[in-house]
Every structure is written in structure tokens, then in C-alpha cells.
C-alpha atoms as a PDB file:
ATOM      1  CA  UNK A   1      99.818  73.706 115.794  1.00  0.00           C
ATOM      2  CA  UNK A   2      97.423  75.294 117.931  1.00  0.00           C
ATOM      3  CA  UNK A   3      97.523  78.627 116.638  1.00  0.00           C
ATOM      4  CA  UNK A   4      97.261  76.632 113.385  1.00  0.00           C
ATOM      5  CA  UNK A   5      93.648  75.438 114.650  1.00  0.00           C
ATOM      6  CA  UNK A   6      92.346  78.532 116.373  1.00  0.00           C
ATOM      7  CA  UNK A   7      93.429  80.145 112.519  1.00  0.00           C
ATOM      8  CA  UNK A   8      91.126  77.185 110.873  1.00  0.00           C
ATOM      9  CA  UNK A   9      88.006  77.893 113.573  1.00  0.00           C
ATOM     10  CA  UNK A  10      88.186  81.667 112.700  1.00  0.00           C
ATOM     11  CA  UNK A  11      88.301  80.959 109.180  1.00  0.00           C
ATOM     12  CA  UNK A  12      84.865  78.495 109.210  1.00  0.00           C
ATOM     13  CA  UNK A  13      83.668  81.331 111.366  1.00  0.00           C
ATOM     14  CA  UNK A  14      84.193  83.515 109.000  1.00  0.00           C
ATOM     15  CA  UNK A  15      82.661  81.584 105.930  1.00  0.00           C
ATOM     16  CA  UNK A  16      79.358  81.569 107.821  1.00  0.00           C
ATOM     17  CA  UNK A  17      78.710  85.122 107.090  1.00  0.00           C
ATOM     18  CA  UNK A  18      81.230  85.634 103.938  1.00  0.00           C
ATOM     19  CA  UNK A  19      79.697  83.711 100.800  1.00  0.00           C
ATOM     20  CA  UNK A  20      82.337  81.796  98.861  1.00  0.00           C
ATOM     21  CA  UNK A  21      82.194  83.762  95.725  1.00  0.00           C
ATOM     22  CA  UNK A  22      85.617  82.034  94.438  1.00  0.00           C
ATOM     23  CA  UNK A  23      82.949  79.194  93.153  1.00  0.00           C
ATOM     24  CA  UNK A  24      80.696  81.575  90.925  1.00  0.00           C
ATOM     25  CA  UNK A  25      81.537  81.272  87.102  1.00  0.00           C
ATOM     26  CA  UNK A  26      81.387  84.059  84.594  1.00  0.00           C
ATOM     27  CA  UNK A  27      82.999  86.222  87.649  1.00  0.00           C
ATOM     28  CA  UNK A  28      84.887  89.141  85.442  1.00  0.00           C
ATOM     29  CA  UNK A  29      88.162  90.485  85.274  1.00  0.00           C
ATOM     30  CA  UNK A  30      89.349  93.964  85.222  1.00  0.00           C
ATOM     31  CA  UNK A  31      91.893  93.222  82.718  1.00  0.00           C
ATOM     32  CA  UNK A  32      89.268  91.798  80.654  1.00  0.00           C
ATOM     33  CA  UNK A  33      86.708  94.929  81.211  1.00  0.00           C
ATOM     34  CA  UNK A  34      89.472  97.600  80.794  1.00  0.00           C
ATOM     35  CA  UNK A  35      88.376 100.829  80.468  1.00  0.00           C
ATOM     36  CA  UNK A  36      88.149 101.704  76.117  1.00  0.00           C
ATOM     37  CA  UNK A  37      90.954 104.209  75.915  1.00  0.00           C
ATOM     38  CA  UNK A  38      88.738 106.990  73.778  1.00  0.00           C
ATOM     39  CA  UNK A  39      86.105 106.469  75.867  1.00  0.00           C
ATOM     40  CA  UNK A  40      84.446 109.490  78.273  1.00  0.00           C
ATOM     41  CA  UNK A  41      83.309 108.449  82.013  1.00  0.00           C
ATOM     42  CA  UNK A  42      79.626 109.057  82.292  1.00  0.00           C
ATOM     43  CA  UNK A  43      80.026 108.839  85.530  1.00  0.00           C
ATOM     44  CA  UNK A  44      81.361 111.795  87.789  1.00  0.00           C
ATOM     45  CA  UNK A  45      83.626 110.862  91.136  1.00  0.00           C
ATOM     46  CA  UNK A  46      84.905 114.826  91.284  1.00  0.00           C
ATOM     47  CA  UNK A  47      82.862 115.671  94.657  1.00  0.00           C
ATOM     48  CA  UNK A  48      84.142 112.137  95.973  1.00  0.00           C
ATOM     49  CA  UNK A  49      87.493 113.169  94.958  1.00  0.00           C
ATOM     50  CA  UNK A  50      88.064 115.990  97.025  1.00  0.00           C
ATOM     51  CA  UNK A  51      86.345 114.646  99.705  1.00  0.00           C
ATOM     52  CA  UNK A  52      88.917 112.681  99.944  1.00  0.00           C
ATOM     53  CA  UNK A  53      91.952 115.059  99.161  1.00  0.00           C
ATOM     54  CA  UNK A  54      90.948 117.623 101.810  1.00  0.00           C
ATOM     55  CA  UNK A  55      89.733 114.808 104.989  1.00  0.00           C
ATOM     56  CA  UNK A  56      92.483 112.344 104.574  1.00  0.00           C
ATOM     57  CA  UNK A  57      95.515 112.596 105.905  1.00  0.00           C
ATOM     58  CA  UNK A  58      98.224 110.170 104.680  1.00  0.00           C
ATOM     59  CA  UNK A  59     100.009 108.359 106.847  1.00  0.00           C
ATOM     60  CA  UNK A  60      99.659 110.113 109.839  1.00  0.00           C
ATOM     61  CA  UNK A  61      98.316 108.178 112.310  1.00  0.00           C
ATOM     62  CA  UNK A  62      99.284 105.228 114.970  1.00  0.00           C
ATOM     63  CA  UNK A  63      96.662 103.471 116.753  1.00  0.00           C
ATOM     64  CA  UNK A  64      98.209 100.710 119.181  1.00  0.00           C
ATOM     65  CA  UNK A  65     100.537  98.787 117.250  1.00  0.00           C
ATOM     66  CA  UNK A  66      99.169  99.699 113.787  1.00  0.00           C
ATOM     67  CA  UNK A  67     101.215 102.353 112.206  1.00  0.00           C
ATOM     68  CA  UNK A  68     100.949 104.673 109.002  1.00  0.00           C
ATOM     69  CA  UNK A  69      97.331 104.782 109.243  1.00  0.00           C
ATOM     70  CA  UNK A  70      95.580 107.240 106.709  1.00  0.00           C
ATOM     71  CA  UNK A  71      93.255 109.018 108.996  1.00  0.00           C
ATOM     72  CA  UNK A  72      89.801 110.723 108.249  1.00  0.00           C
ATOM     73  CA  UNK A  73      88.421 113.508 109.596  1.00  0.00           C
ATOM     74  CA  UNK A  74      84.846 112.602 109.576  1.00  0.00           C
ATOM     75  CA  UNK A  75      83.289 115.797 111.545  1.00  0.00           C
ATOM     76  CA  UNK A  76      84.700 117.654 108.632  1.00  0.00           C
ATOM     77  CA  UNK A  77      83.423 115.272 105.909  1.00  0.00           C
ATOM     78  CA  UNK A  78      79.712 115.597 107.641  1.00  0.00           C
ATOM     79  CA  UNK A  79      79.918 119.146 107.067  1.00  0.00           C
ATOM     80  CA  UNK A  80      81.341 119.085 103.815  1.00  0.00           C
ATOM     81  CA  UNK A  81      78.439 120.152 100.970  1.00  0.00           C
ATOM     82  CA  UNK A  82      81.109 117.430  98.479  1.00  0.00           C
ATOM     83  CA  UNK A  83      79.808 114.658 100.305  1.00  0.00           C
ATOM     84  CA  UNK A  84      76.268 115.065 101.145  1.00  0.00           C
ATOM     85  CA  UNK A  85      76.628 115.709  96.911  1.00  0.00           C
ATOM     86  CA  UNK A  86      78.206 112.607  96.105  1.00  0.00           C
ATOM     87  CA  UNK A  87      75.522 110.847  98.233  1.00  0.00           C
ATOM     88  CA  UNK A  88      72.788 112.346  95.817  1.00  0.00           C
ATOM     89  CA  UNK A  89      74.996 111.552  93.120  1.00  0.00           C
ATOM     90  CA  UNK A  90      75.129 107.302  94.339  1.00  0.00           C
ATOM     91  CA  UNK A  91      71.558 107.891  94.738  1.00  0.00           C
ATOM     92  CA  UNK A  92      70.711 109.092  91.647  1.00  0.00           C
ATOM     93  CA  UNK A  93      72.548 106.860  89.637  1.00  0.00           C
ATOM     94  CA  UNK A  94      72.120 103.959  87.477  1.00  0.00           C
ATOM     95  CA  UNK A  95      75.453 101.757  87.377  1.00  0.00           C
ATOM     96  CA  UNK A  96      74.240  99.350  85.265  1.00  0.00           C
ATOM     97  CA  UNK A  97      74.805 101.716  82.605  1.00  0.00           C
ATOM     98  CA  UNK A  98      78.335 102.204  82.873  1.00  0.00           C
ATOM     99  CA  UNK A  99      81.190 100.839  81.489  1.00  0.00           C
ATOM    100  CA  UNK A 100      82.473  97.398  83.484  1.00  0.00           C
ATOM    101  CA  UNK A 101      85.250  99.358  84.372  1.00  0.00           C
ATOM    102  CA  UNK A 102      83.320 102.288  85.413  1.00  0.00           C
ATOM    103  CA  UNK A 103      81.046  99.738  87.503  1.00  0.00           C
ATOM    104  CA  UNK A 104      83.869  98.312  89.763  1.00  0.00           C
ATOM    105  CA  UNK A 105      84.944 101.868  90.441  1.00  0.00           C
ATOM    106  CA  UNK A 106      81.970 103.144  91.029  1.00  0.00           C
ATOM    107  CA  UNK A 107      80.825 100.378  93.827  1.00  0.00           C
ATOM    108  CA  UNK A 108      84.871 100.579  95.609  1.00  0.00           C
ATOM    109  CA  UNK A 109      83.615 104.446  95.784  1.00  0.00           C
ATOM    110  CA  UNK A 110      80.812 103.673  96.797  1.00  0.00           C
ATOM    111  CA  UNK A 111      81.515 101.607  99.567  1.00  0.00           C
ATOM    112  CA  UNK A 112      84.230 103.529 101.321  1.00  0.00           C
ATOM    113  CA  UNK A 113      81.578 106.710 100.706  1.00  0.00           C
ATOM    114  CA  UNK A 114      78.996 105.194 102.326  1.00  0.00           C
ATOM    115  CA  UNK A 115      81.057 103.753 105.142  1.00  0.00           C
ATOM    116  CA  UNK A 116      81.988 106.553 106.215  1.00  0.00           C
ATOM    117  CA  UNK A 117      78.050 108.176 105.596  1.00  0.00           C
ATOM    118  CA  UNK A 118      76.782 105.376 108.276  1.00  0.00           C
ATOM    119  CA  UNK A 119      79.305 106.780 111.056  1.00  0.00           C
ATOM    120  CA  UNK A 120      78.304 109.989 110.103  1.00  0.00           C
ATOM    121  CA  UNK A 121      74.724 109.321 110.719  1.00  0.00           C
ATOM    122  CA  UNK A 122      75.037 107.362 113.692  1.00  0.00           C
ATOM    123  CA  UNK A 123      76.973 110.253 115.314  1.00  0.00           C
ATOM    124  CA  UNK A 124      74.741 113.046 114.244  1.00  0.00           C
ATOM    125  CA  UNK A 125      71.734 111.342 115.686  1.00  0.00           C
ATOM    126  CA  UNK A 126      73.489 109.798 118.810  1.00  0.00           C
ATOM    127  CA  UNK A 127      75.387 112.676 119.680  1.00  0.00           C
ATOM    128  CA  UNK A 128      77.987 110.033 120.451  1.00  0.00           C
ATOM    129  CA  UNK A 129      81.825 109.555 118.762  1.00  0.00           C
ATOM    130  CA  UNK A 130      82.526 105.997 118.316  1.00  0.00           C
ATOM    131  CA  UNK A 131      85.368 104.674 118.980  1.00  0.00           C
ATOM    132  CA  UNK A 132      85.138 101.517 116.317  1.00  0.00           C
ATOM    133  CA  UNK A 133      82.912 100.845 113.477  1.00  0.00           C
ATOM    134  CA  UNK A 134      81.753  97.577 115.370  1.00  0.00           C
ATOM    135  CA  UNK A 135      80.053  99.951 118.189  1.00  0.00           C
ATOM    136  CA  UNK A 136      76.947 100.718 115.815  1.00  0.00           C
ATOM    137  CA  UNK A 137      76.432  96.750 115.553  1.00  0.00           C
ATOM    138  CA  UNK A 138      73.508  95.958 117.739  1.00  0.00           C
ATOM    139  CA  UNK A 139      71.270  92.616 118.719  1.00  0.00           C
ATOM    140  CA  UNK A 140      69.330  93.036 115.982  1.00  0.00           C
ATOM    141  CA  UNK A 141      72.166  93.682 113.237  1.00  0.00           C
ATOM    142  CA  UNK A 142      75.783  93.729 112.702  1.00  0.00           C
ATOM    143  CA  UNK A 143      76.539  97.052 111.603  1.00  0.00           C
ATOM    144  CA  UNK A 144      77.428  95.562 107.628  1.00  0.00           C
ATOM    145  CA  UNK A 145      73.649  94.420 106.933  1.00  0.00           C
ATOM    146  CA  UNK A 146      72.470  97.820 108.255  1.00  0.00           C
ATOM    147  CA  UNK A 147      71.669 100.058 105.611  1.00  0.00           C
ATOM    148  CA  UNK A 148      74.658 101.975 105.186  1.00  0.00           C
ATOM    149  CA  UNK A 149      72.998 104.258 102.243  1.00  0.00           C
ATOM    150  CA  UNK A 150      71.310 105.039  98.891  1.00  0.00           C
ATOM    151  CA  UNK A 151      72.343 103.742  95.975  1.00  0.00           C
ATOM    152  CA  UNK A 152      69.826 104.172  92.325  1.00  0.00           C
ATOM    153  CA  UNK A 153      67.320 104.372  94.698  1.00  0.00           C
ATOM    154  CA  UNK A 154      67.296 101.945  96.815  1.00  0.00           C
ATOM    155  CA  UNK A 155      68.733 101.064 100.258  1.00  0.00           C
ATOM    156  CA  UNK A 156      71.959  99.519 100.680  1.00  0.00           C
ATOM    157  CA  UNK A 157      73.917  98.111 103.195  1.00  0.00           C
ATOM    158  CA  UNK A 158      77.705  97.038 102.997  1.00  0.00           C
ATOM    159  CA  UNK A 159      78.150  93.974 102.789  1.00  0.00           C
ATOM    160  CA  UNK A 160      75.476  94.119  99.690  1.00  0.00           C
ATOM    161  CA  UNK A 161      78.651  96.603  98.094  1.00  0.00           C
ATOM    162  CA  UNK A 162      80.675  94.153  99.293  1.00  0.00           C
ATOM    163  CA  UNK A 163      79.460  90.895  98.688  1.00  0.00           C
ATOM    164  CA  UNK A 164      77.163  91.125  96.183  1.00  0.00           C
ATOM    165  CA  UNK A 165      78.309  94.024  93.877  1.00  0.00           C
ATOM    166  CA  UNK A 166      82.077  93.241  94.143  1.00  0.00           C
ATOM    167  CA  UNK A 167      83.245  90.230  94.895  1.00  0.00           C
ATOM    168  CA  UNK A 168      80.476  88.108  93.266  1.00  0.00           C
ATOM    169  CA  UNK A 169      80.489  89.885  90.255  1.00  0.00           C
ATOM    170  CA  UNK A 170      84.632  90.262  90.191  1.00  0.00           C
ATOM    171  CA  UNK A 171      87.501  88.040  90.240  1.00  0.00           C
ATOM    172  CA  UNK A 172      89.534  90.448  91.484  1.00  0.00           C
ATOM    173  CA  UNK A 173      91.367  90.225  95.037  1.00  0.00           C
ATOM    174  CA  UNK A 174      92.598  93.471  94.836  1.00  0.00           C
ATOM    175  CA  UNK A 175      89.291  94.615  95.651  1.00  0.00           C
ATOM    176  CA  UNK A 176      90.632  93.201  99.525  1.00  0.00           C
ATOM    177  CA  UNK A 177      93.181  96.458  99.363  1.00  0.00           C
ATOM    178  CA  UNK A 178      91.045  99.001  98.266  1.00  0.00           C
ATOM    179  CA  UNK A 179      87.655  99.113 100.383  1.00  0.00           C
ATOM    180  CA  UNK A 180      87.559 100.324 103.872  1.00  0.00           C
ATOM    181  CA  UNK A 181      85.721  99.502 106.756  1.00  0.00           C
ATOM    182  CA  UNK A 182      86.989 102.755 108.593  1.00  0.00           C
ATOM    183  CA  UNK A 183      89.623 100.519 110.598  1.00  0.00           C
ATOM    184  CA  UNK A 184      92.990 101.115 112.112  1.00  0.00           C
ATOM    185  CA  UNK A 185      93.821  97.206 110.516  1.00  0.00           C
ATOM    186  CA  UNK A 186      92.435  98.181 107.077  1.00  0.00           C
ATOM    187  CA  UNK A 187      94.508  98.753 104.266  1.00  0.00           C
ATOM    188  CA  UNK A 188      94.568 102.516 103.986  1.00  0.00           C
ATOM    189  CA  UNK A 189      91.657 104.870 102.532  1.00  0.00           C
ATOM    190  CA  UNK A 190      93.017 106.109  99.258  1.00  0.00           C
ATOM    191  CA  UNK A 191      93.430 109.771  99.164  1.00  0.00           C
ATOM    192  CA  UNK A 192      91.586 109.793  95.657  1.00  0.00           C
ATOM    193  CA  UNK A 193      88.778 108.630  94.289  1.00  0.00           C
ATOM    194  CA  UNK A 194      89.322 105.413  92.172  1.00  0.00           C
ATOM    195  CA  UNK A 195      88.417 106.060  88.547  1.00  0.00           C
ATOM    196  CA  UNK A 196      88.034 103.491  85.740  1.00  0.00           C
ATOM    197  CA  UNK A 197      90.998 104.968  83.578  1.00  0.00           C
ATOM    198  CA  UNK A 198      93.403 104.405  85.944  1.00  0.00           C
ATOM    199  CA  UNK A 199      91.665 101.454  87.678  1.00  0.00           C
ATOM    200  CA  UNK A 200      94.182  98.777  88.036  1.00  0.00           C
ATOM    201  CA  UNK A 201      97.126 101.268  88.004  1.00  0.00           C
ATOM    202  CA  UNK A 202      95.337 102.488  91.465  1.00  0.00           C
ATOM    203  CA  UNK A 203      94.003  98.763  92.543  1.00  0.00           C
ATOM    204  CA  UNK A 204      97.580  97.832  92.067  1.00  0.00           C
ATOM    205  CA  UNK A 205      99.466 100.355  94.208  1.00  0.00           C
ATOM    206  CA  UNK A 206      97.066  99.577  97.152  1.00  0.00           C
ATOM    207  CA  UNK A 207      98.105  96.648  96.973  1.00  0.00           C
ATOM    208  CA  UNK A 208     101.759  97.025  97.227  1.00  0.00           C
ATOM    209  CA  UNK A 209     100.962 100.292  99.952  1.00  0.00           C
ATOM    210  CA  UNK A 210      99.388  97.922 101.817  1.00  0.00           C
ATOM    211  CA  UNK A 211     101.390  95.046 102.148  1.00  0.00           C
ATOM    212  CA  UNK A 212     104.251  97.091 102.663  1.00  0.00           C
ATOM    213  CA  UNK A 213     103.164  97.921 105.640  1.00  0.00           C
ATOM    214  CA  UNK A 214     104.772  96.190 108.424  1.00  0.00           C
ATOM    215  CA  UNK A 215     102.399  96.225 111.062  1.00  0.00           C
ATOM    216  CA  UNK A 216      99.263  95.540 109.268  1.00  0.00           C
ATOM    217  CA  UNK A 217      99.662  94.224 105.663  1.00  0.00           C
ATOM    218  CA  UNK A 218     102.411  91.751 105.873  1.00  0.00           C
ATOM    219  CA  UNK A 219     105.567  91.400 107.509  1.00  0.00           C
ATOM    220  CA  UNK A 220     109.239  88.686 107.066  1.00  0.00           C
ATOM    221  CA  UNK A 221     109.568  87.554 110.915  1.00  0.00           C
ATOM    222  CA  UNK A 222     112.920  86.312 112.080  1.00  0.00           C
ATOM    223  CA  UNK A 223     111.948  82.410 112.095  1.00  0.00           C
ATOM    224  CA  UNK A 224     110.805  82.917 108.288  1.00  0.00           C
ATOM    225  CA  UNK A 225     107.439  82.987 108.791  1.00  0.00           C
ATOM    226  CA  UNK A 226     104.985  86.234 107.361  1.00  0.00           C
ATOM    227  CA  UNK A 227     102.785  87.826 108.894  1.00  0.00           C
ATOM    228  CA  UNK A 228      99.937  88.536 107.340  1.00  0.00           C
ATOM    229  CA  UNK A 229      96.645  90.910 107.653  1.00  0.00           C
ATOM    230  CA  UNK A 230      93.674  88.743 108.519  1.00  0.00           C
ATOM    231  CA  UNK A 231      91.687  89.756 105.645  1.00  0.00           C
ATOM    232  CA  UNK A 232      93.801  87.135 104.188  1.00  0.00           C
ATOM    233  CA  UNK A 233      91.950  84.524 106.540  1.00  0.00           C
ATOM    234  CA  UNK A 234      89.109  85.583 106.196  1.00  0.00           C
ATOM    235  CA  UNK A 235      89.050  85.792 102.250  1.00  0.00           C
ATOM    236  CA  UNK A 236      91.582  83.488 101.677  1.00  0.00           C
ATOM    237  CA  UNK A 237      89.526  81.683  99.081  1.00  0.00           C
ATOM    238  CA  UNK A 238      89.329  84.531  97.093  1.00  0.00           C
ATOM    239  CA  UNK A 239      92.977  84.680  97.180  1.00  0.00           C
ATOM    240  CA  UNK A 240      92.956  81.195  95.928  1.00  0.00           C
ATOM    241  CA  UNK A 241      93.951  79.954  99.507  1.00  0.00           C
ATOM    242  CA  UNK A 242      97.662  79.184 100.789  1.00  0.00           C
ATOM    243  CA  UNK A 243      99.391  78.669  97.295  1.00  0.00           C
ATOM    244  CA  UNK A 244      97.239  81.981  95.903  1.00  0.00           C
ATOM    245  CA  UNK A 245      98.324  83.900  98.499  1.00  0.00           C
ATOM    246  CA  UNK A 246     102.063  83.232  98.324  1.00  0.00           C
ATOM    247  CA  UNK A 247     102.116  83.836  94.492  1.00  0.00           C
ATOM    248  CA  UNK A 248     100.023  86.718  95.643  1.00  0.00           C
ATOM    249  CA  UNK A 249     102.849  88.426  97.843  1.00  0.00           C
ATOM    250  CA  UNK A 250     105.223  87.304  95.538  1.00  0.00           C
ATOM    251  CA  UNK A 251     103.819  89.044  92.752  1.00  0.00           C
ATOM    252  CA  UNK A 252     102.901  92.737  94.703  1.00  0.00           C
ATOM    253  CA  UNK A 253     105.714  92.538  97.542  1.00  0.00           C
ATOM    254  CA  UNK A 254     107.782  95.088  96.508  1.00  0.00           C
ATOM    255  CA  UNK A 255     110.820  94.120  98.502  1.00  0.00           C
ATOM    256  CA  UNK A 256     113.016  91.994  96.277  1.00  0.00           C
ATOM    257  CA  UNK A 257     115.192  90.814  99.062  1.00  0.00           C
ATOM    258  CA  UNK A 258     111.996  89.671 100.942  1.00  0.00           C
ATOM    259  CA  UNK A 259     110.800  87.739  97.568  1.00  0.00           C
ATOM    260  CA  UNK A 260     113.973  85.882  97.229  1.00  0.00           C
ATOM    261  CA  UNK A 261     113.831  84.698 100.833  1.00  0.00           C
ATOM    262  CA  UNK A 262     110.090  83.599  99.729  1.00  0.00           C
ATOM    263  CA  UNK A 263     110.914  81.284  97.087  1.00  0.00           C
ATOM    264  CA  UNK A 264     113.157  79.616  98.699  1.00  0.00           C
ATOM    265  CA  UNK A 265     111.372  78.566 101.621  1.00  0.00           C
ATOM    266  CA  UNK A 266     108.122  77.033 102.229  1.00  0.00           C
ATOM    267  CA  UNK A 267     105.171  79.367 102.668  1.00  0.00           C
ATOM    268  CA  UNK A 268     104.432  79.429 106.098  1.00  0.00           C
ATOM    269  CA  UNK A 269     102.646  82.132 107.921  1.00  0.00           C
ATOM    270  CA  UNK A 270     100.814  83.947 110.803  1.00  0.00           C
ATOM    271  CA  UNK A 271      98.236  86.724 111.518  1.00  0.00           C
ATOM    272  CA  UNK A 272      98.272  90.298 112.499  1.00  0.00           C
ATOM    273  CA  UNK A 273      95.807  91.073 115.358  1.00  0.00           C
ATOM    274  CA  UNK A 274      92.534  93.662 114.288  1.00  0.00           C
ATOM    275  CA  UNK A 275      92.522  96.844 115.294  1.00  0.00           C
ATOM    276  CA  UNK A 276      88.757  97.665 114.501  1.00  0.00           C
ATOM    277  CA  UNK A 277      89.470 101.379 116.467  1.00  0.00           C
ATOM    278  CA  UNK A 278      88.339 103.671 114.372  1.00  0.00           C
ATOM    279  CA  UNK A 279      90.741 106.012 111.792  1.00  0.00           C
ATOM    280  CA  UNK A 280      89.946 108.999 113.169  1.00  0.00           C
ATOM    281  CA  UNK A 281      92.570 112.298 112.847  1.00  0.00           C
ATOM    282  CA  UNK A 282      92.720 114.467 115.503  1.00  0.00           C
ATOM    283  CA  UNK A 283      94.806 117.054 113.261  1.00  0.00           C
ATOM    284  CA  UNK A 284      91.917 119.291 112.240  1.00  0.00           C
ATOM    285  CA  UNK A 285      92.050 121.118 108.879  1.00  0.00           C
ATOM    286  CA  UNK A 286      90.820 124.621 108.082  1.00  0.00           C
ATOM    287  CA  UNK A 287      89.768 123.042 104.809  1.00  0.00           C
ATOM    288  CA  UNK A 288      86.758 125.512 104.293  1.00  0.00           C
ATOM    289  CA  UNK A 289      90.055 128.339 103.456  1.00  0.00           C
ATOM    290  CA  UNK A 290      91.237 125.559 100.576  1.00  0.00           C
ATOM    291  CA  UNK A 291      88.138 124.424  98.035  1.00  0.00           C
ATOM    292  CA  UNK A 292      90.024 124.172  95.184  1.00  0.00           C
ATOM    293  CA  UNK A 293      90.724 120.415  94.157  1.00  0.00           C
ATOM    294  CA  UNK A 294      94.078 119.367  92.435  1.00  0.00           C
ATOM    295  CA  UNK A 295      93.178 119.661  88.916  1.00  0.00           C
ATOM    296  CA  UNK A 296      96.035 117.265  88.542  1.00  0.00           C
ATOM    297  CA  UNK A 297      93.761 114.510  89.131  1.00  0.00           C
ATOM    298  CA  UNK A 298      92.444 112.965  85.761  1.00  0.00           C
ATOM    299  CA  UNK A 299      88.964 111.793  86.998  1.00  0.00           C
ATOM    300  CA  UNK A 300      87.460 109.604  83.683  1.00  0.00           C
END
């Protein structure tokens, strides 16, 4: 019962600094806004892309109890002419011309892009490595209402991506799974970019990568309780709160003998504790030797 009430205070904590967007109408849906199949992106994630295929390496990393972590090699990325591209390419570009498909892929990019840009940056100028995302929030600012970026112009910060560009303008939880915040706790960076062809295919299997991870997505204890990542506290409304987020696990749980224990039970759960440390590889790559993408990769 206590736990229970510590849960509830973290949760009205939360909602001071998270709008509800579960209340906004006209919120859209991907499956709604699918990508037309004969239509060409006019947007280009390729630099993005093998940002990500060369600095990410999948599943290779345990930070305290958090295990399977996809770690980033960020010194490389900062010296990587890809991603100081891609920057001029979110810079340059005007999503309200795309495709609504092309939109939510383009600000998921976005946001785990320029995530990773603001650690960059802090590093480069204070000569420092961090050892958590939360070490660049100051008195003045938390670290996700500093500017984190350029995007069509203007600067942007992440929890505008976040909050304003995503899950206000998308009724889509899935969204939870697939942006970063450079966290051991996070659900994994995605060793791709995400592109609006293959957008819920991709939204999808974070999902189930995610919560089949046992030590930070969610997790059948031995009383019958689950444990659960505390995004889903914090954003449990977007879920659609404790019912939502048991159909929710039901639905992307990939486990079947876990699902049938679910149904016939009551929903009861607990949380994972963060790890904010940051996902940082120490396995360097010689990745300058390998600059040829996987043309396997269908990026439209």
C-alpha cells in the first residue's frame, strides 16, 4: 500500500511537467496516416541511418542491473561528417511538408539525433564526459527545455520533440518505445533510422524488444505481479492508465505463456528503478575503415 502511494506522488509529480495530451482531440493515428504505398519520401534519413549502423552496438552493454543495453559511441558520432550532415539536414527542413507518416518519423529521428547532438556539445565545450544525461541539467534549466538543436530553423529543445511534436499531435504510445533519452532504463536506440514505409512495422518491434526485456521493460515476478518500466508511470495516461496498459502488454508481450498467466489474474504491478547512467560503449570501432552503409536498408 505504501509503495502504492509513493507510485501515485511520483506520478502527480510527474504530470506537473508532462502535459496530459491523452485529452487533446483530433490527436492522429499512424494507422490512419499510413504511408501511400507508391509514394517517394521527400525526406532523406540515409546520413541518420548509418549513423546509427556504425555507433550502435546492439545489445552489448550492462549498466547496474539493466541489461542488453544498445550502447552508443558518442566520441565517434561527434566526429562523424553523417551526423553533423543530418543536423544541417533537421535544420534545413520543412516537416510540415511531408507526408503524416513521414512527419512522425521524421520528429522520433529527430529527437534521438538531437539527444545525442546536446551531449555532444556539452562535452566538446566542457571538456567533461558525463556520466548521465541529467548532469547537463542546471538551476536555471532541466536539461529537456534546453535547446537541444535546430530544427527548420529554429531552436529546439526536447521536450518541444517530445511533447509538442509527438505526443500532442499523435495518439500513438508506441512513440514511449522508440525515443531515447540516452539512458541505461530507456528502451533501446534503434540501430536504424525509422522511416515512414516501414513505420509501424519498426514502432511495433520496439515495442515488443523492449518489453521483453527483463530488467527494464517488463518483467512476470513470482507473486504475479509485473514489473514494469516507469515510463509507464509517468505516461500512463497516454497508455490509457491501468486497464490500457494491461491490454497494452497483452497485445505486444510476446511471451504467450506470460499472456495466459495475464488474463487470468488481476493486473497488478510494480516499477523498475531508473538508471539515467548514460549508454555509453566502451568497445571502440575503427568505423572510419567501414563507410559503406547496408544498402539493405529501404530508407522511403
Amino acid at each position: 500500500m505504501f509503495e502504492r502511494f509513493l507510485n501515485y506522488l511520483e506520478y502527480k509529480g510527474a504530470s506537473k511537467t508532462i502535459p496530459n495530451a491523452s485529452k487533446i482531440s483530433g490527436r492522429k493515428k499512424l494507422q490512419q496516416n499510413s504511408f501511400p504505398s507508391d509514394a517517394v519520401a521527400s525526406f532523406d534519413h540515409g546520413k541518420w541511418d548509418r549513423v546509427l549502423q556504425y555507433h550502435v552496438d546492439v545489445a552489448a552493454g550492462n549498466i547496474d542491473d539493466v541489461k542488453g543495453i544498445n550502447m552508443v559511441d558518442y566520441d565517434a558520432i561527434a566526429k562523424d561528417p553523417n551526423f553533423s550532415d543530418y543536423l544541417t539536414q533537421l535544420e534545413e527542413a520543412d516537416p510540415t511538408k511531408l507526408y503524416p507518416a513521414e512527419q512522425l518519423a521524421f520528429w522520433i529521428n529527430a529527437y534521438n539525433a538531437l539527444c545525442i547532438n546536446i551531449i555532444i556539445q556539452y562535452e566538446t565545450e566542457k571538456s567533461v564526459k558525463i556520466q548521465s544525461i541529467t548532469n547537463l541539467t542546471n538551476k536555471d534549466n532541466a536539461v529537456w527545455n534546453q535547446v537541444a538543436g535546430k530544427v527548420a530553423g529554429a531552436d529546439i529543445s526536447l521536450n518541444t520533440i517530445e511533447h509538442e511534436r509527438l505526443r500532442k499531435e499523435w495518439d500513438e504510445p508506441l512513440v514511449h518505445a522508440c525515443i531515447v533519452c540516452a539512458s541505461a532504463s530507456c528502451p533501446n536506440l534503434r540501430p536504424e533510422a525509422f522511416v515512414a514505409a516501414r513505420l509501424q512495422e519498426q514502432m511495433e518491434e520496439q515495442m515488443k524488444n523492449w518489453i521483453k526485456n527483463p530488467t527494464k521493460g517488463a518483467k512476470l515476478l513470482d507473486d504475479g505481479k509485473v514489473q514494469l518500466s516507469r515510463i509507464f508511470l509517468w505516461f500512463r495516461d497516454d497508455f490509457g492508465s491501468h486497464e490500457g496498459i494491461a491490454n497494452f502488454l497483452l497485445k505486444y508481450w510476446q511471451e504467450e505463456d506470460v499472456k495466459e498467466k495475464l488474463k487470468k489474474q488481476k493486473f497488478s504491478h510494480r516499477y523498475f528503478t531508473y538508471s539515467w547512467k548514460i549508454n555509453r560503449t566502451t568497445n571502440k570501432k575503427d568505423w572510419q575503415h567501414d563507410s559503406t552503409p547496408d544498402d539493405s536498408v529501404q530508407l522511403q
